[in-house]
PDB file of N, CA and C in Angstrom:
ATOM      1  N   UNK A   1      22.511 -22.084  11.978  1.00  0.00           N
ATOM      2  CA  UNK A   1      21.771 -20.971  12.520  1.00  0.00           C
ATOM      3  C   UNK A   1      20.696 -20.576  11.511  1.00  0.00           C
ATOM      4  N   UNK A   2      19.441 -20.536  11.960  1.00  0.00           N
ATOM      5  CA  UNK A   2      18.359 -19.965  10.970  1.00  0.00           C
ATOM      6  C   UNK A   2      17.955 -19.026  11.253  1.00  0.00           C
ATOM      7  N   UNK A   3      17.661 -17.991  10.472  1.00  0.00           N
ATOM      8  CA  UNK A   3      17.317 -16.540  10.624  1.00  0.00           C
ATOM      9  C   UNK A   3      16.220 -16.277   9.586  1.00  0.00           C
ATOM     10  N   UNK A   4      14.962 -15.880  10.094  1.00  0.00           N
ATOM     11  CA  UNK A   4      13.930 -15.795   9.280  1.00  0.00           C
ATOM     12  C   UNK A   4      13.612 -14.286   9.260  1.00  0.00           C
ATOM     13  N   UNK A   5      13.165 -13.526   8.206  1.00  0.00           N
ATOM     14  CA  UNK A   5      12.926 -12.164   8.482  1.00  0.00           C
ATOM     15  C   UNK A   5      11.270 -11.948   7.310  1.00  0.00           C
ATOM     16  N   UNK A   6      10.644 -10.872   8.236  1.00  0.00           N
ATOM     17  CA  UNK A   6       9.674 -10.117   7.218  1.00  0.00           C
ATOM     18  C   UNK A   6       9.625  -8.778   7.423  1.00  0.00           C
ATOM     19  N   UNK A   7       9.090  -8.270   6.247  1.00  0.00           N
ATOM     20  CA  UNK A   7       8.898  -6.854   6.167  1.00  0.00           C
ATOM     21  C   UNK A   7       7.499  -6.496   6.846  1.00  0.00           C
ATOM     22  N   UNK A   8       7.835  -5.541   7.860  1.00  0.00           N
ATOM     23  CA  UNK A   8       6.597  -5.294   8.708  1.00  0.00           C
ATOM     24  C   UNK A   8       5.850  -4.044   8.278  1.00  0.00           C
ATOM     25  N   UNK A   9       7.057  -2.403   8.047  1.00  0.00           N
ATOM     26  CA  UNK A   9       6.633  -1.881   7.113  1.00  0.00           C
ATOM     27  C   UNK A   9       7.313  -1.618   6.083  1.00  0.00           C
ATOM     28  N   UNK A  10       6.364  -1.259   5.273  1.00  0.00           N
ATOM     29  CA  UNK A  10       6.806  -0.999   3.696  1.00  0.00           C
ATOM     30  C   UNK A  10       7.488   0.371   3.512  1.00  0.00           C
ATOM     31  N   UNK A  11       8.207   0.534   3.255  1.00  0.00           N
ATOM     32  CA  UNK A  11       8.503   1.759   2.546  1.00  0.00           C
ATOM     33  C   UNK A  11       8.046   2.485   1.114  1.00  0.00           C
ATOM     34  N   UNK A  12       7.915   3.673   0.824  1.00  0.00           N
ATOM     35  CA  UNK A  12       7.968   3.849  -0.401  1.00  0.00           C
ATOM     36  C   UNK A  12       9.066   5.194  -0.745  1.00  0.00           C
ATOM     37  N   UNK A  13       8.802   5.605  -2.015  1.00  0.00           N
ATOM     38  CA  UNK A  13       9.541   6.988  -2.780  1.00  0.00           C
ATOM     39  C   UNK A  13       8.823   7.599  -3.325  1.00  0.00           C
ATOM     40  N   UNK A  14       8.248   8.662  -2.433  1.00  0.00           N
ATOM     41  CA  UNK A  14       7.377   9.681  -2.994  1.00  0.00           C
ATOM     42  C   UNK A  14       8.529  10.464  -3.634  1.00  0.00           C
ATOM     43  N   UNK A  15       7.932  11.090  -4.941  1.00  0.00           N
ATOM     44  CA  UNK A  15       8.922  11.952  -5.939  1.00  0.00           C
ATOM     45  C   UNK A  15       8.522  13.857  -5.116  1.00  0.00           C
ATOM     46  N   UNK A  16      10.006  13.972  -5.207  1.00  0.00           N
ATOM     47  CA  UNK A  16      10.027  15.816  -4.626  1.00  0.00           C
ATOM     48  C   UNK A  16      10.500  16.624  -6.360  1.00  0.00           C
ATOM     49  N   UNK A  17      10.375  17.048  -6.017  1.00  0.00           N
ATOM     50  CA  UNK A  17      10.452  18.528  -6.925  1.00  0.00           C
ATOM     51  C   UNK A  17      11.655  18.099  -7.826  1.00  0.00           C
ATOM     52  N   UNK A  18      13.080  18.012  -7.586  1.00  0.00           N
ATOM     53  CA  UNK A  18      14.087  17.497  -8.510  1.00  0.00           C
ATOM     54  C   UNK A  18      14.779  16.351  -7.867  1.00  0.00           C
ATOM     55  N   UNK A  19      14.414  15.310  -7.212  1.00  0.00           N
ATOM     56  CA  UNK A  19      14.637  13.754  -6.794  1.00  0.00           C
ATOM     57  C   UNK A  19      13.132  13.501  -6.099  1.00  0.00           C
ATOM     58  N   UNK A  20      13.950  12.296  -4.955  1.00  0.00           N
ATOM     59  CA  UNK A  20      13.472  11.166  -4.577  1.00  0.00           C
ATOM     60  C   UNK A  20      13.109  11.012  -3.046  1.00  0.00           C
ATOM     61  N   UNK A  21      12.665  11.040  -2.480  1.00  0.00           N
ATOM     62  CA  UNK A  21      12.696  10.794  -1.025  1.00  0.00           C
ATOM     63  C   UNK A  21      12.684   9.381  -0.599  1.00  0.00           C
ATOM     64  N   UNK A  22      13.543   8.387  -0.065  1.00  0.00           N
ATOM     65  CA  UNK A  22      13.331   7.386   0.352  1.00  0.00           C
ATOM     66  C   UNK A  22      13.125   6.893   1.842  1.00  0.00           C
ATOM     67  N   UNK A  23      12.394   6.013   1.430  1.00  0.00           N
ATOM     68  CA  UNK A  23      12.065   6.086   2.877  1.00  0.00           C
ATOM     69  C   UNK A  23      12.008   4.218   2.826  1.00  0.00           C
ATOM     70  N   UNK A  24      12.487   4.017   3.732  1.00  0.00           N
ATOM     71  CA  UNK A  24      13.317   2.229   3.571  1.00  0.00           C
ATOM     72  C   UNK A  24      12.239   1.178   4.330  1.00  0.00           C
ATOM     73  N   UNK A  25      11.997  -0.222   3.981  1.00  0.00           N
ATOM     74  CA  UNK A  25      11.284  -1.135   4.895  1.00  0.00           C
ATOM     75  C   UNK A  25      11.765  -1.162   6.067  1.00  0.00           C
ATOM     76  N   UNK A  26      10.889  -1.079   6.974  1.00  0.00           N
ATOM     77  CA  UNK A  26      10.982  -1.680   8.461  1.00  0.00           C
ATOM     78  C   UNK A  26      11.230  -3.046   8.572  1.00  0.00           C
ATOM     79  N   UNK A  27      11.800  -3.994   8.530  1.00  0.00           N
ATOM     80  CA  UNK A  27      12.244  -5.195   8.670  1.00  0.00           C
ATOM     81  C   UNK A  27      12.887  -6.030  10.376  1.00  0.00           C
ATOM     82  N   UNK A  28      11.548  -6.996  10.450  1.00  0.00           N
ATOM     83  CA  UNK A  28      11.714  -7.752  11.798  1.00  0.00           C
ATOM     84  C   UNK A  28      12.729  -8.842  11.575  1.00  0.00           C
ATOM     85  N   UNK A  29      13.796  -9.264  12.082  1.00  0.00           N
ATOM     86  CA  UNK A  29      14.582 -10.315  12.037  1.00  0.00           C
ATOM     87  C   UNK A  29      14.064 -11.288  13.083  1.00  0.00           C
ATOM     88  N   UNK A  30      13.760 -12.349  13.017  1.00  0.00           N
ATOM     89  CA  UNK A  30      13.414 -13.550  13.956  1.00  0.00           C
ATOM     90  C   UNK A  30      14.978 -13.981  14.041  1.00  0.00           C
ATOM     91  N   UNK A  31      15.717 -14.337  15.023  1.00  0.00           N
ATOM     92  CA  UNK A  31      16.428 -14.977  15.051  1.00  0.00           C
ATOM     93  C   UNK A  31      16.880 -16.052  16.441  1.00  0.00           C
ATOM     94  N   UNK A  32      17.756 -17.168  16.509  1.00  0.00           N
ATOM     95  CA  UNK A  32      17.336 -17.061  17.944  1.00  0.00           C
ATOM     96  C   UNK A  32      17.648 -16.489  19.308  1.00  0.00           C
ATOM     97  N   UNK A  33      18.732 -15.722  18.662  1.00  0.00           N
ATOM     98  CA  UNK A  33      18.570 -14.922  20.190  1.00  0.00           C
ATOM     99  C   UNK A  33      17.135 -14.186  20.649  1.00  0.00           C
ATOM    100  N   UNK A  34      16.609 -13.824  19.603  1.00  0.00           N
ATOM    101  CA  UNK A  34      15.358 -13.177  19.954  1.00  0.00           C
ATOM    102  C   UNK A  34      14.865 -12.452  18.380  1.00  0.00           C
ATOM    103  N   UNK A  35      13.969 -11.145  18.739  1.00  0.00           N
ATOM    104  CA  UNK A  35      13.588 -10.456  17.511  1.00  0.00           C
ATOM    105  C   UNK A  35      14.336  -9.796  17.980  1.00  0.00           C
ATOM    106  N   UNK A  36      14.685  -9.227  16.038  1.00  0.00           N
ATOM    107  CA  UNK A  36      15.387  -7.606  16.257  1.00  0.00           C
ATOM    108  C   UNK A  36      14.973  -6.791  15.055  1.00  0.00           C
ATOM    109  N   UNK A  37      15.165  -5.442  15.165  1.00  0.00           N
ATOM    110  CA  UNK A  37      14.333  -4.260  14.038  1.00  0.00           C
ATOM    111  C   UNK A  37      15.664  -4.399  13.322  1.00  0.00           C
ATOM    112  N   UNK A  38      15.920  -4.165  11.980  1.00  0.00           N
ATOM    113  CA  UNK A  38      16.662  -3.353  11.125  1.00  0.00           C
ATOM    114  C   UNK A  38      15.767  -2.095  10.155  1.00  0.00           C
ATOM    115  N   UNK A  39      16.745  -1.492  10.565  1.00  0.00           N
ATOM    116  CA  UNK A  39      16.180  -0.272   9.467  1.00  0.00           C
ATOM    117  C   UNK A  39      14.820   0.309  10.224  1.00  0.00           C
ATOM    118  N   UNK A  40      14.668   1.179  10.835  1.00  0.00           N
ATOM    119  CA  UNK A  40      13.304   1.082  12.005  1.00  0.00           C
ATOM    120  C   UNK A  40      12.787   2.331  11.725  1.00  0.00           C
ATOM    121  N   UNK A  41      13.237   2.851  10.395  1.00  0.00           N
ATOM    122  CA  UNK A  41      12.462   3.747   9.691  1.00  0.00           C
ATOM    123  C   UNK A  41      12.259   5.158  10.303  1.00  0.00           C
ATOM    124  N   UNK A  42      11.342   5.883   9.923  1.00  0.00           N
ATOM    125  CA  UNK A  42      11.457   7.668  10.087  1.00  0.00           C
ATOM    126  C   UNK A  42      10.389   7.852  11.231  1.00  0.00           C
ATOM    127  N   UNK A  43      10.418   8.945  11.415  1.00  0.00           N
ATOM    128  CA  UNK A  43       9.465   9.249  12.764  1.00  0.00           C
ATOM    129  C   UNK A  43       8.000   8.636  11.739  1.00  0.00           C
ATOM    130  N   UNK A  44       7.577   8.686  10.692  1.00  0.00           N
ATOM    131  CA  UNK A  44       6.327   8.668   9.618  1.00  0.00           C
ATOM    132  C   UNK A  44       6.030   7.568   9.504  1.00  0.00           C
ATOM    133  N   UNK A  45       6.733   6.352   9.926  1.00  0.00           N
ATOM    134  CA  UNK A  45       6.811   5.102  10.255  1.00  0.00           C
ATOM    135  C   UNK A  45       6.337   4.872  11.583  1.00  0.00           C
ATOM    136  N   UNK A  46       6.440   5.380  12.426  1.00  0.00           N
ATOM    137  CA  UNK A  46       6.545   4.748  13.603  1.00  0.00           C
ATOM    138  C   UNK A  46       4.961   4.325  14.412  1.00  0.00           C
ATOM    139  N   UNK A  47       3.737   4.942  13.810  1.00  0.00           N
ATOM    140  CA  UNK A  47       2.374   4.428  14.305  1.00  0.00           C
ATOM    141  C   UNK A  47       2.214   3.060  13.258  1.00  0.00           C
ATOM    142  N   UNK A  48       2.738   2.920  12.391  1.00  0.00           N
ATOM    143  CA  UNK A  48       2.700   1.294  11.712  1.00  0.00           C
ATOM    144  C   UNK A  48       3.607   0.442  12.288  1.00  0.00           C
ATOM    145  N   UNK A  49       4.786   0.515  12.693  1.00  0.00           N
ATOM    146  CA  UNK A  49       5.858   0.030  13.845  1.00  0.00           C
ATOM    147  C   UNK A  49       4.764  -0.753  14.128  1.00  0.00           C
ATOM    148  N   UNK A  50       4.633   0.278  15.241  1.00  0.00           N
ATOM    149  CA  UNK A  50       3.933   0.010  16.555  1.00  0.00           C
ATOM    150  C   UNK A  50       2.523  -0.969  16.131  1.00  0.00           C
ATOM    151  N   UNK A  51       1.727  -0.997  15.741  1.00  0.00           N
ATOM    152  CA  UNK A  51       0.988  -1.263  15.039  1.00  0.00           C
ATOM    153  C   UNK A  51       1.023  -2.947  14.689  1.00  0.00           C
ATOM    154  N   UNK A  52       2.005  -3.276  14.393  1.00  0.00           N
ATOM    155  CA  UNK A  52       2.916  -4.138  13.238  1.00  0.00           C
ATOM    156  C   UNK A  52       3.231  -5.308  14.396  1.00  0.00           C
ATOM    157  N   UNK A  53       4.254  -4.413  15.570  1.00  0.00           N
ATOM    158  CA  UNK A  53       4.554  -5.118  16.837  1.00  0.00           C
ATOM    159  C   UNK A  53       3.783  -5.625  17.339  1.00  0.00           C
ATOM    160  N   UNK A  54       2.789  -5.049  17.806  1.00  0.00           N
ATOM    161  CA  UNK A  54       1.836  -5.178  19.090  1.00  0.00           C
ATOM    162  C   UNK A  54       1.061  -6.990  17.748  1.00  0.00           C
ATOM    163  N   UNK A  55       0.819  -6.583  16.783  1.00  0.00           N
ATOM    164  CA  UNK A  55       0.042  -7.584  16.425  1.00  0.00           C
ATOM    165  C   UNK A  55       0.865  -8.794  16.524  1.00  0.00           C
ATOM    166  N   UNK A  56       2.030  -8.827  16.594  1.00  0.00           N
ATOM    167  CA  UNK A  56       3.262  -9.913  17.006  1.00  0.00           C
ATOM    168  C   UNK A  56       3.440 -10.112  18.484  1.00  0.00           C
ATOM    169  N   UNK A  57       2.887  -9.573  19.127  1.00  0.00           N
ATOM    170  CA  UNK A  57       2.644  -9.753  20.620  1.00  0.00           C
ATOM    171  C   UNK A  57       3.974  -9.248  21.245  1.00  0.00           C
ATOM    172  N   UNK A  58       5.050  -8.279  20.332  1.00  0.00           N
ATOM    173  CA  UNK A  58       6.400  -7.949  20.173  1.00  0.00           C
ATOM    174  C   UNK A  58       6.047  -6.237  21.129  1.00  0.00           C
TER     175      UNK A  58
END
């Protein structure tokens, strides 16, 4: 079984006041049942999602 994956979006860690805010990669899994999202990120993510998809014809 081969399973290919890329990071569609990036995450980063903007620093708050006394930590961290994380905010995790959006990650497409190719596999063959089909594509699938892991980790599909925060509402602050979601116009790069989309974005990301559509250029995958996804």
């Amino acid at each position: 079984m081969s399973v290919r994956y890329e990071i569609i979006v990036h995450g980063n860690r903007p620093r708050l006041n006394d930590d961290f805010l994380d905010l995790a990669n959006v990650t497409l899994i190719h596999a063959a049942s089909g594509p699938m999202l892991f980790d599909i990120g925060g509402y602050i993510s979601r116009l790069g999602l989309i974005k990301q998809l559509n250029e995958r014809g996804l």
